[in-house]
C-alpha atoms as a PDB file:
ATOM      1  CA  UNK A   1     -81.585  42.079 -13.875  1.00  0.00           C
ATOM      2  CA  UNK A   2     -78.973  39.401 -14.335  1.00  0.00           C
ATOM      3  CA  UNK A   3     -77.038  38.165 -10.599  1.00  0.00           C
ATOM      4  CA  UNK A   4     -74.589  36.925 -12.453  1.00  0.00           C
ATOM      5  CA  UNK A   5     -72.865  38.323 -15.800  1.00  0.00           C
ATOM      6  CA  UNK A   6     -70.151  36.168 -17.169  1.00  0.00           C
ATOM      7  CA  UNK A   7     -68.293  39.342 -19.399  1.00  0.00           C
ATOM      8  CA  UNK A   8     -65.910  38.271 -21.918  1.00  0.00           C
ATOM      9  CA  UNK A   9     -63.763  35.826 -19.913  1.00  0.00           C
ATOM     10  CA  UNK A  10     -60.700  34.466 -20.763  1.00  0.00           C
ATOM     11  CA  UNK A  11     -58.481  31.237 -18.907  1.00  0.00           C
ATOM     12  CA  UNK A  12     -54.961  30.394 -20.074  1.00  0.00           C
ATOM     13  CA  UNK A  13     -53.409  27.257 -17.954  1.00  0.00           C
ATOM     14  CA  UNK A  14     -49.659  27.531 -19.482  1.00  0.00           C
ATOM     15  CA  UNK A  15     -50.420  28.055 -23.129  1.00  0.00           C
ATOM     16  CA  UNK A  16     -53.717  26.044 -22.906  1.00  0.00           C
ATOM     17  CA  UNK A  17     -57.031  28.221 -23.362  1.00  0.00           C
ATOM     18  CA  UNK A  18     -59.525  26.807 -21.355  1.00  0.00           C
ATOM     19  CA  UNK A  19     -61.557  29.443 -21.372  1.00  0.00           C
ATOM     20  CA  UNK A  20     -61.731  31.630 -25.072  1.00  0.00           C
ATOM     21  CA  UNK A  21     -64.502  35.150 -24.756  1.00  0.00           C
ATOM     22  CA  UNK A  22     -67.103  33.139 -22.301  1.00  0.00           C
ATOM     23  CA  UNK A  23     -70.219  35.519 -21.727  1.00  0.00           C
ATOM     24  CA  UNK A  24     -73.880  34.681 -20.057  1.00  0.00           C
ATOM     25  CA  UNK A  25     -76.070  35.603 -17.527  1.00  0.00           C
ATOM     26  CA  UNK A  26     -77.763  34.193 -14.816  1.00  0.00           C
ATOM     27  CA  UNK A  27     -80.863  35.875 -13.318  1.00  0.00           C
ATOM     28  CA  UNK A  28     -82.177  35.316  -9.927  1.00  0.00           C
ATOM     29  CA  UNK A  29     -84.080  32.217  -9.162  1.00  0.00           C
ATOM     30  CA  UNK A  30     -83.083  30.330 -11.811  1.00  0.00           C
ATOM     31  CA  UNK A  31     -81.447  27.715 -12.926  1.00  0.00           C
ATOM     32  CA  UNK A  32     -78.496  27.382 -15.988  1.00  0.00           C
ATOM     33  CA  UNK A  33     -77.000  24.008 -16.254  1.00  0.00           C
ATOM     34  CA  UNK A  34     -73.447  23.766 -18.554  1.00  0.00           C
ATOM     35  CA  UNK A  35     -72.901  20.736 -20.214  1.00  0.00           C
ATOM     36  CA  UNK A  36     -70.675  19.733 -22.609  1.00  0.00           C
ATOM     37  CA  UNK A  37     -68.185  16.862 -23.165  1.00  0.00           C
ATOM     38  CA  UNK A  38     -65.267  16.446 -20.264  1.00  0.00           C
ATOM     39  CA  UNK A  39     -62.234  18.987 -20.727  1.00  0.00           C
ATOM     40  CA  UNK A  40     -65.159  21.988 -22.619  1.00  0.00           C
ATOM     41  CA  UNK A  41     -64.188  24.144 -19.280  1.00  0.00           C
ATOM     42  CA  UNK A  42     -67.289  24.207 -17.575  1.00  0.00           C
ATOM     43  CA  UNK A  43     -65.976  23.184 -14.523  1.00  0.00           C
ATOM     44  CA  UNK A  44     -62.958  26.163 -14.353  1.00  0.00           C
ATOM     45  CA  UNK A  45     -65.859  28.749 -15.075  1.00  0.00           C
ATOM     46  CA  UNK A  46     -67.868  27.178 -11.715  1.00  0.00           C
ATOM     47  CA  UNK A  47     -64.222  27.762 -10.311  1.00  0.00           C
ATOM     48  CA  UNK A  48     -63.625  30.972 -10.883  1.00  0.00           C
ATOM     49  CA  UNK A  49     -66.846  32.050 -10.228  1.00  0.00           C
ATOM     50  CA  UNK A  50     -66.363  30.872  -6.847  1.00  0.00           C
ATOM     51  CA  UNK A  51     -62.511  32.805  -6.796  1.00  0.00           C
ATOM     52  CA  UNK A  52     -60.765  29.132  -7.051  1.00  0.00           C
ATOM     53  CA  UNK A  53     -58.899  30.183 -10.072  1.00  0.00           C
ATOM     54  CA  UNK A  54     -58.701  33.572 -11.332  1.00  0.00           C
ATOM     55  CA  UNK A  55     -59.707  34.972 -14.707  1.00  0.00           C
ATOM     56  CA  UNK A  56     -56.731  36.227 -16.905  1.00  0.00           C
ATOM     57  CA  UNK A  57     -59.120  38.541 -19.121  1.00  0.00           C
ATOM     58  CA  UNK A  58     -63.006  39.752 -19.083  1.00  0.00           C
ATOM     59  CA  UNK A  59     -65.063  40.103 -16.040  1.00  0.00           C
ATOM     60  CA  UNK A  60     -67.433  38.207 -13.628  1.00  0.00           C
ATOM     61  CA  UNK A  61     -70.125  40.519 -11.843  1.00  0.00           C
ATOM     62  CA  UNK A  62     -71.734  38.873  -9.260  1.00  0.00           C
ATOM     63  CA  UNK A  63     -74.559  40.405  -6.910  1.00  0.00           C
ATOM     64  CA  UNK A  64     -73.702  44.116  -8.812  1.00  0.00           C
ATOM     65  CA  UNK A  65     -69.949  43.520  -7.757  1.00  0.00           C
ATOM     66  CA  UNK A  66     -66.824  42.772  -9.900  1.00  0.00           C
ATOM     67  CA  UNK A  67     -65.627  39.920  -8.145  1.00  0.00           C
ATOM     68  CA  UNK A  68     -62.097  40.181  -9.136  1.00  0.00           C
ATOM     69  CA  UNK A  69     -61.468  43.509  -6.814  1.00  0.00           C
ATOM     70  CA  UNK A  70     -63.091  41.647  -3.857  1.00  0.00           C
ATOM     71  CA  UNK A  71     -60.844  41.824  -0.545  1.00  0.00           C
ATOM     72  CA  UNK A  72     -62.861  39.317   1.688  1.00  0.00           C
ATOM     73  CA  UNK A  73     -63.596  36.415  -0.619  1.00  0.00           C
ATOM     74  CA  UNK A  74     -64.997  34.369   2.783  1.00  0.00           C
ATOM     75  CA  UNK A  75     -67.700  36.916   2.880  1.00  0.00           C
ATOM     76  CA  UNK A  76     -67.976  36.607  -0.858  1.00  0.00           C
ATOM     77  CA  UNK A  77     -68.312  32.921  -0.382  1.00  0.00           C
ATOM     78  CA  UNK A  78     -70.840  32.955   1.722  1.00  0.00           C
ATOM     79  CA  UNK A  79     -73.154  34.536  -0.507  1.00  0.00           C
ATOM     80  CA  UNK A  80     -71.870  32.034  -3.511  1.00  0.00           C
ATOM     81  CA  UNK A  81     -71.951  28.253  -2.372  1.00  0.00           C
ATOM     82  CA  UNK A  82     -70.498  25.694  -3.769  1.00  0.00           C
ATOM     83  CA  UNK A  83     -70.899  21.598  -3.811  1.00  0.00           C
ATOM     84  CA  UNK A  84     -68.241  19.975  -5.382  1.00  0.00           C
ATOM     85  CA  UNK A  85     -67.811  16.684  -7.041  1.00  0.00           C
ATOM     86  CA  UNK A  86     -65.869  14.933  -3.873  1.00  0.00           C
ATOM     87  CA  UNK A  87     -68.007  16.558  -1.060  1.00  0.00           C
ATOM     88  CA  UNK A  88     -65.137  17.386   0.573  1.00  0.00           C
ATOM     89  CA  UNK A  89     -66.497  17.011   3.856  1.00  0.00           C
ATOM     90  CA  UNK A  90     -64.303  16.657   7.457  1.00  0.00           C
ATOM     91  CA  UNK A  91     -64.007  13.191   8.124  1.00  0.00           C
ATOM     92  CA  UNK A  92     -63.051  14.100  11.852  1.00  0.00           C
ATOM     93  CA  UNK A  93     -66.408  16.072  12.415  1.00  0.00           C
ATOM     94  CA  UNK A  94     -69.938  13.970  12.599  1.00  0.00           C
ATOM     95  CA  UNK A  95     -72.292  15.469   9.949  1.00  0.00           C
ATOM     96  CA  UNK A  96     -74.259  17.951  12.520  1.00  0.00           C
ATOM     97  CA  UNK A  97     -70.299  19.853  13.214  1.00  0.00           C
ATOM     98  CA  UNK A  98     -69.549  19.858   9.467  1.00  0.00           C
ATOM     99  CA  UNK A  99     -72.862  22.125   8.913  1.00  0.00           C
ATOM    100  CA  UNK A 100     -71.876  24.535  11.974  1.00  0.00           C
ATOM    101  CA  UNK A 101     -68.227  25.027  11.020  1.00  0.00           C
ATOM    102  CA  UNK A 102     -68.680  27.891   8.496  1.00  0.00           C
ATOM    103  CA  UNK A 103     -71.436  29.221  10.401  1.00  0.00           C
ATOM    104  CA  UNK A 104     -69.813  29.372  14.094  1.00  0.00           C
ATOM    105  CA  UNK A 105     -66.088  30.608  11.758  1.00  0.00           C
ATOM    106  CA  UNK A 106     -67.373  32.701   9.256  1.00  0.00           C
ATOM    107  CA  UNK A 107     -71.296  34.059  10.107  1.00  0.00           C
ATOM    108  CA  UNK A 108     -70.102  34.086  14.124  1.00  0.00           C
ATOM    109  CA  UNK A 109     -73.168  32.615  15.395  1.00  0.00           C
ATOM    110  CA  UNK A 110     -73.454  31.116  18.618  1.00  0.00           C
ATOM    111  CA  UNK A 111     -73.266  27.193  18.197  1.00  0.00           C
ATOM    112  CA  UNK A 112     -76.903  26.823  19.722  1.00  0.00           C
ATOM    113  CA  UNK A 113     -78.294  28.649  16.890  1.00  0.00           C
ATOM    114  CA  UNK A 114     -75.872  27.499  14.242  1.00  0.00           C
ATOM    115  CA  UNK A 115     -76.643  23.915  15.559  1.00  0.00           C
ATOM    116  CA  UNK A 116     -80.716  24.588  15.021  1.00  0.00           C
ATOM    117  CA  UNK A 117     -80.182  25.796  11.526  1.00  0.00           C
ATOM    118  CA  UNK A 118     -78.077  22.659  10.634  1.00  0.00           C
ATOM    119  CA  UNK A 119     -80.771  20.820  12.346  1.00  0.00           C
ATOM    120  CA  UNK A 120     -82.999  22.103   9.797  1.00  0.00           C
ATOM    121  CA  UNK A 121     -81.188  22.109   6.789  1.00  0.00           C
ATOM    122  CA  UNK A 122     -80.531  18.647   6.852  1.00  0.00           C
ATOM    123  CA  UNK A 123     -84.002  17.827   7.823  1.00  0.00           C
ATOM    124  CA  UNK A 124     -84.534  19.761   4.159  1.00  0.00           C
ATOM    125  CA  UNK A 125     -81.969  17.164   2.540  1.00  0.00           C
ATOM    126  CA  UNK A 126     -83.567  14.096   4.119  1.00  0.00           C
ATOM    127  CA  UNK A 127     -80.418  13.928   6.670  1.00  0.00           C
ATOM    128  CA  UNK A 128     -81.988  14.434   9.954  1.00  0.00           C
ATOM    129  CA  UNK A 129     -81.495  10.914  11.312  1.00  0.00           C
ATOM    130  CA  UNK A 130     -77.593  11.149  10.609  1.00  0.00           C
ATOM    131  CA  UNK A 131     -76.225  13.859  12.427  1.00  0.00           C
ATOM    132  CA  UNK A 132     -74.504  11.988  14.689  1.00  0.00           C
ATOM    133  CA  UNK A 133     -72.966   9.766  11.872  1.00  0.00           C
ATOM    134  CA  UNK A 134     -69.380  10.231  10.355  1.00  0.00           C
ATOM    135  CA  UNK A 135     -68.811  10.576   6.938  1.00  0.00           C
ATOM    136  CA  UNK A 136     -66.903   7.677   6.715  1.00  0.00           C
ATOM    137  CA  UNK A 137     -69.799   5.102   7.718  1.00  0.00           C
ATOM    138  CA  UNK A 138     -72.286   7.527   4.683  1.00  0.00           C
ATOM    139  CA  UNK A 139     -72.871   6.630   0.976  1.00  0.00           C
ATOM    140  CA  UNK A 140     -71.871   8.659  -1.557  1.00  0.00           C
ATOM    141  CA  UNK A 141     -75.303  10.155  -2.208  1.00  0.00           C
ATOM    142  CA  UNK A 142     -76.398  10.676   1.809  1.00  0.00           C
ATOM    143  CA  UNK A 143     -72.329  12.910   1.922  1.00  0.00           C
ATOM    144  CA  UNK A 144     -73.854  14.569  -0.840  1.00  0.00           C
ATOM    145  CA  UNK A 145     -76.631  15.685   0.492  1.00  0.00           C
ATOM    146  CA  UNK A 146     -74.977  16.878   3.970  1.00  0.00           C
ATOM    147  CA  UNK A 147     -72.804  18.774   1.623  1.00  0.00           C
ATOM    148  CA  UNK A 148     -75.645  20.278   0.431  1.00  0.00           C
ATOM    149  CA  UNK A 149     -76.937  20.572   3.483  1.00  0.00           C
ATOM    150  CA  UNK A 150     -73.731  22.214   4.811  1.00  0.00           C
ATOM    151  CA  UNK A 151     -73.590  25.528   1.774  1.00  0.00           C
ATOM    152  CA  UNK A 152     -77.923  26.446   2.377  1.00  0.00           C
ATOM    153  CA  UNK A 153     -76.200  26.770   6.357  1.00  0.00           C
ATOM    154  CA  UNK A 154     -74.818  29.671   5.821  1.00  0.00           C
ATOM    155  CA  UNK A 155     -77.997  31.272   3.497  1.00  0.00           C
ATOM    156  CA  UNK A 156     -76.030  31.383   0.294  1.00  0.00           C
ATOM    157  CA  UNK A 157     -77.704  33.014  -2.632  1.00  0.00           C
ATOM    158  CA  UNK A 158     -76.115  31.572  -5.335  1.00  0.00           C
ATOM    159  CA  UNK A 159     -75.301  27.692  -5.244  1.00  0.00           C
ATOM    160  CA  UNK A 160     -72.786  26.109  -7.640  1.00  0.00           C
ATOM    161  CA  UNK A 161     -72.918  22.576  -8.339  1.00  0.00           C
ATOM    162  CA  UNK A 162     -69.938  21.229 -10.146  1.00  0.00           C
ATOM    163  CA  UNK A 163     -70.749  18.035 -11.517  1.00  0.00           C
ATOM    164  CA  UNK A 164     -72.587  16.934  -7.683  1.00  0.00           C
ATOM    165  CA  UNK A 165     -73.610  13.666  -9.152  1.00  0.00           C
ATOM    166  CA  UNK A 166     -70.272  11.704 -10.589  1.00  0.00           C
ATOM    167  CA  UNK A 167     -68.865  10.603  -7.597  1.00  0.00           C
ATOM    168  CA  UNK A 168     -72.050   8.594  -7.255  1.00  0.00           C
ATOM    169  CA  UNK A 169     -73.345   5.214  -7.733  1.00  0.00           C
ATOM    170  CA  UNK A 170     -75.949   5.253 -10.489  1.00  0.00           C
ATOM    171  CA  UNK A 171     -78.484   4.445  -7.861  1.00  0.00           C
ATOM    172  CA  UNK A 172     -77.264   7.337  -5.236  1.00  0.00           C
ATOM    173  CA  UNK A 173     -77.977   9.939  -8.140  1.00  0.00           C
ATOM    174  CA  UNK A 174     -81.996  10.146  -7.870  1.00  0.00           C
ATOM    175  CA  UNK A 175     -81.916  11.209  -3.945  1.00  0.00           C
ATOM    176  CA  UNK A 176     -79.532  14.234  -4.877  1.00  0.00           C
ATOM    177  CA  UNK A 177     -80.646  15.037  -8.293  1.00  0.00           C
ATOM    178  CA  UNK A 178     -84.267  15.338  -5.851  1.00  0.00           C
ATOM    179  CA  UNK A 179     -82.846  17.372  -3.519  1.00  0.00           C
ATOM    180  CA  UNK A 180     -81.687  19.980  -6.306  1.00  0.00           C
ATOM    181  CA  UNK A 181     -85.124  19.782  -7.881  1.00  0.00           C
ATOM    182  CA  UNK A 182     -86.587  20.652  -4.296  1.00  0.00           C
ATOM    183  CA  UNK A 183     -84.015  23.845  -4.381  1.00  0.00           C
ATOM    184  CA  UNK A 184     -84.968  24.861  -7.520  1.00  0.00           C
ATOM    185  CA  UNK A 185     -88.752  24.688  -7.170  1.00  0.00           C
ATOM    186  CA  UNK A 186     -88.014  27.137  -4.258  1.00  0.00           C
ATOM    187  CA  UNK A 187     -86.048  29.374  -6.863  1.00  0.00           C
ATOM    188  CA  UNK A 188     -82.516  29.123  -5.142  1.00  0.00           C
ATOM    189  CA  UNK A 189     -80.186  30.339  -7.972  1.00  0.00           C
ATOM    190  CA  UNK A 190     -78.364  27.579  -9.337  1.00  0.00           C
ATOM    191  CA  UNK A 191     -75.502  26.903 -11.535  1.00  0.00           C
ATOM    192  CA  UNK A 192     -74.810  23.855 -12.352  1.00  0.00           C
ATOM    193  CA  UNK A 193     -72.525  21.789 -14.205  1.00  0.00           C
ATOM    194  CA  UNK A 194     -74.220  18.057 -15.088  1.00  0.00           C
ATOM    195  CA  UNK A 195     -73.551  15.399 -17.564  1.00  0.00           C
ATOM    196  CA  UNK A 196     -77.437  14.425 -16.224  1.00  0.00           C
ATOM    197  CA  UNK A 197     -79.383  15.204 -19.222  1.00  0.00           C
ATOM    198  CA  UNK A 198     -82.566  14.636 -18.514  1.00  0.00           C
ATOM    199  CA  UNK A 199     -82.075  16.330 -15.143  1.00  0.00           C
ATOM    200  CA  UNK A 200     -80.802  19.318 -16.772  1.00  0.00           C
ATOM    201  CA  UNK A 201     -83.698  19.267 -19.809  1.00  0.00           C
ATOM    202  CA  UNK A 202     -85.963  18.880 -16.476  1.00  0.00           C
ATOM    203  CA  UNK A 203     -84.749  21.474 -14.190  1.00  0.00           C
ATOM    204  CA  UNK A 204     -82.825  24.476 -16.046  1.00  0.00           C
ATOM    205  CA  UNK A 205     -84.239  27.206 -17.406  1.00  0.00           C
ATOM    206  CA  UNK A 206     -81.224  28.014 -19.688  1.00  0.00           C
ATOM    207  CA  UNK A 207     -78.461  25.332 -21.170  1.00  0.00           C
ATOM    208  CA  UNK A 208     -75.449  26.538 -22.023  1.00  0.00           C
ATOM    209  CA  UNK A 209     -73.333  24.091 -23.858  1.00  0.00           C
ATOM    210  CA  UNK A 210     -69.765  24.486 -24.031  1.00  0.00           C
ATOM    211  CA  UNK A 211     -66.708  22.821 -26.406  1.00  0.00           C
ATOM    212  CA  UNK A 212     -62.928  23.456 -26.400  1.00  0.00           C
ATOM    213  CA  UNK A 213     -63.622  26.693 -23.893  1.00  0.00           C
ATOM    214  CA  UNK A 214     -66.357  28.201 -25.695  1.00  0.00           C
ATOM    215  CA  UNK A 215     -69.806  28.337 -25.835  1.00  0.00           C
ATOM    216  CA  UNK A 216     -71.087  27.273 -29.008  1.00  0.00           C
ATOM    217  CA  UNK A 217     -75.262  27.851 -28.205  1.00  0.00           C
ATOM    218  CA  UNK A 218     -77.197  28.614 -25.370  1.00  0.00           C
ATOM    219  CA  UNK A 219     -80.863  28.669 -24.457  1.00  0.00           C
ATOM    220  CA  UNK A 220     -83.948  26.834 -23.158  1.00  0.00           C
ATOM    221  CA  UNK A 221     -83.739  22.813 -22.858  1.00  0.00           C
ATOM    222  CA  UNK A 222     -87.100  23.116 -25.396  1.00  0.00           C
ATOM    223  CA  UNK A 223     -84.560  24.820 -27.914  1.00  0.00           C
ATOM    224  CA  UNK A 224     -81.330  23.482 -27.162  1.00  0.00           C
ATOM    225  CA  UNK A 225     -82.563  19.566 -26.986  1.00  0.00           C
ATOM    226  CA  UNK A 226     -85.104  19.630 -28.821  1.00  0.00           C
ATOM    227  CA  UNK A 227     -83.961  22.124 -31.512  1.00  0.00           C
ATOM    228  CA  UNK A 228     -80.362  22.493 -31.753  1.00  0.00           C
ATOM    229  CA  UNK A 229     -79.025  24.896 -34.152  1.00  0.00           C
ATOM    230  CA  UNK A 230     -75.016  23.497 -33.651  1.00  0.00           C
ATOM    231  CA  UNK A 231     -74.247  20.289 -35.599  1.00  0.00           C
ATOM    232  CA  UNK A 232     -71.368  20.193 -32.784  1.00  0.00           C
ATOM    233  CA  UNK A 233     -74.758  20.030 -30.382  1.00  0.00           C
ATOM    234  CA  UNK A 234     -76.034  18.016 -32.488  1.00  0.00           C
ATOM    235  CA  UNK A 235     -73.904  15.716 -32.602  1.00  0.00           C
ATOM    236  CA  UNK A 236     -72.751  15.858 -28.719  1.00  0.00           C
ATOM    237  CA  UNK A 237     -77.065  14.992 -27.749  1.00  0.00           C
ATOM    238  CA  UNK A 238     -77.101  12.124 -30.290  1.00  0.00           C
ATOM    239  CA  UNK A 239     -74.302  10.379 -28.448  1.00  0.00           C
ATOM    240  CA  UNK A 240     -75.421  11.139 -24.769  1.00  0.00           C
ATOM    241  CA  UNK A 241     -79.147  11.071 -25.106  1.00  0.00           C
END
């Protein structure tokens, strides 16, 4: 059964669709990467999966639950993490604080335990000798990876990824593309939006590709890189790959 089902969505920003009848499902433990040139919408559906925009038509069930009627989206939040493009971590909080925060504010656990499970998680990430650091004196790909670090804190069971690698130096992109690899080898479910191709043909177990707010084919990387059926596809993989 499908833990997430994308129903007929719909995104208007003014009188621009962004998002035109999206549907697809996710099932648990696996991976579906969107790509897609810049501006197709992927990264509004990541959004308002995650409640950061809201859908104007269609529905988004998540865990068995529309998540449009949702009261407590913190709650709902906790269960879907996301890493975004910029990290977004608190430059006034060394990395080992930034992975209690949510834990200590939002699961109330005492800051021993919350500081033992940050512990670990970045141990997971490769980040153990830098939780004393601030994110100011980190590269782009070790902030990545405490940001990684900081959504497994609180035991999501959906992760979103919105684009995790861009922000990065072409050499920074291996250690967190690894880290993702590691997370999906342990089947965390994982949505991701990637212009990383060969990541993506590597990792997913269903492509979507979206253009101008619609998705114009879906399925394996074996069918839709290898075997394309679009000419829009088509043409979109002869330019990237």
């Amino acid at each position: 059964m499908p833990i997430v089902e994308i129903k007929n969505v719909q995104k208007h920003f003014g009188a621009n669709e962004v998002l035109d009848d999206i549907s697809f499902n996710v099932d648990k433990g696996t991976v579906v990467c969107l790509i897609g040139p810049s501006g197709s919408g992927k990264s509004t559906m990541l959004r308002c999966i995650n409640l950061l925009e809201t859908i104007d038509k269609g529905e988004i069930i998540v865990l068995g639950e529309d998540i449009n009627r949702i009261s407590d989206i913190n709650s709902y939040r906790q269960k879907v993490g996301m890493v975004f493009q910029q990290f977004n971590l608190f430059n006034n909080m060394n990395v080992v604080e930034n992975c209690i925060l949510a834990q200590v504010k939002v699961l109330k656990r005492n800051k021993e335990n919350a500081r033992k499970i940050a512990i670990d998680n970045l141990t997971k990430v490769g980040m153990a000798d830098f939780i004393n650091a601030y994110p100011a004196t980190l590269s782009g790909g070790q902030k990545q990876r405490v940001a990684i670090a900081r959504a497994l804190c609180v035991d999501p069971e959906i992760l979103l990824f919105d684009e995790p690698t861009s922000a990065l130096d072409p050499e920074m992109v291996g250690e967190v593309l690894n880290v993702i690899k590691d997370l999906a080898d342990e089947k965390m479910t994982m949505i991701i939006v990637t212009h990383e191709m060969a990541f993506a043909k590597d990792v997913a177990d269903k492509i979507v590709f979206m253009d101008s707010g619609i998705i114009l084919e879906e399925g394996s990387p074996e069918e839709i890189f290898n075997h394309p059926k679009n000419e829009r596809t088509r043409q979109f993989l002869s330019r990237i790959l």
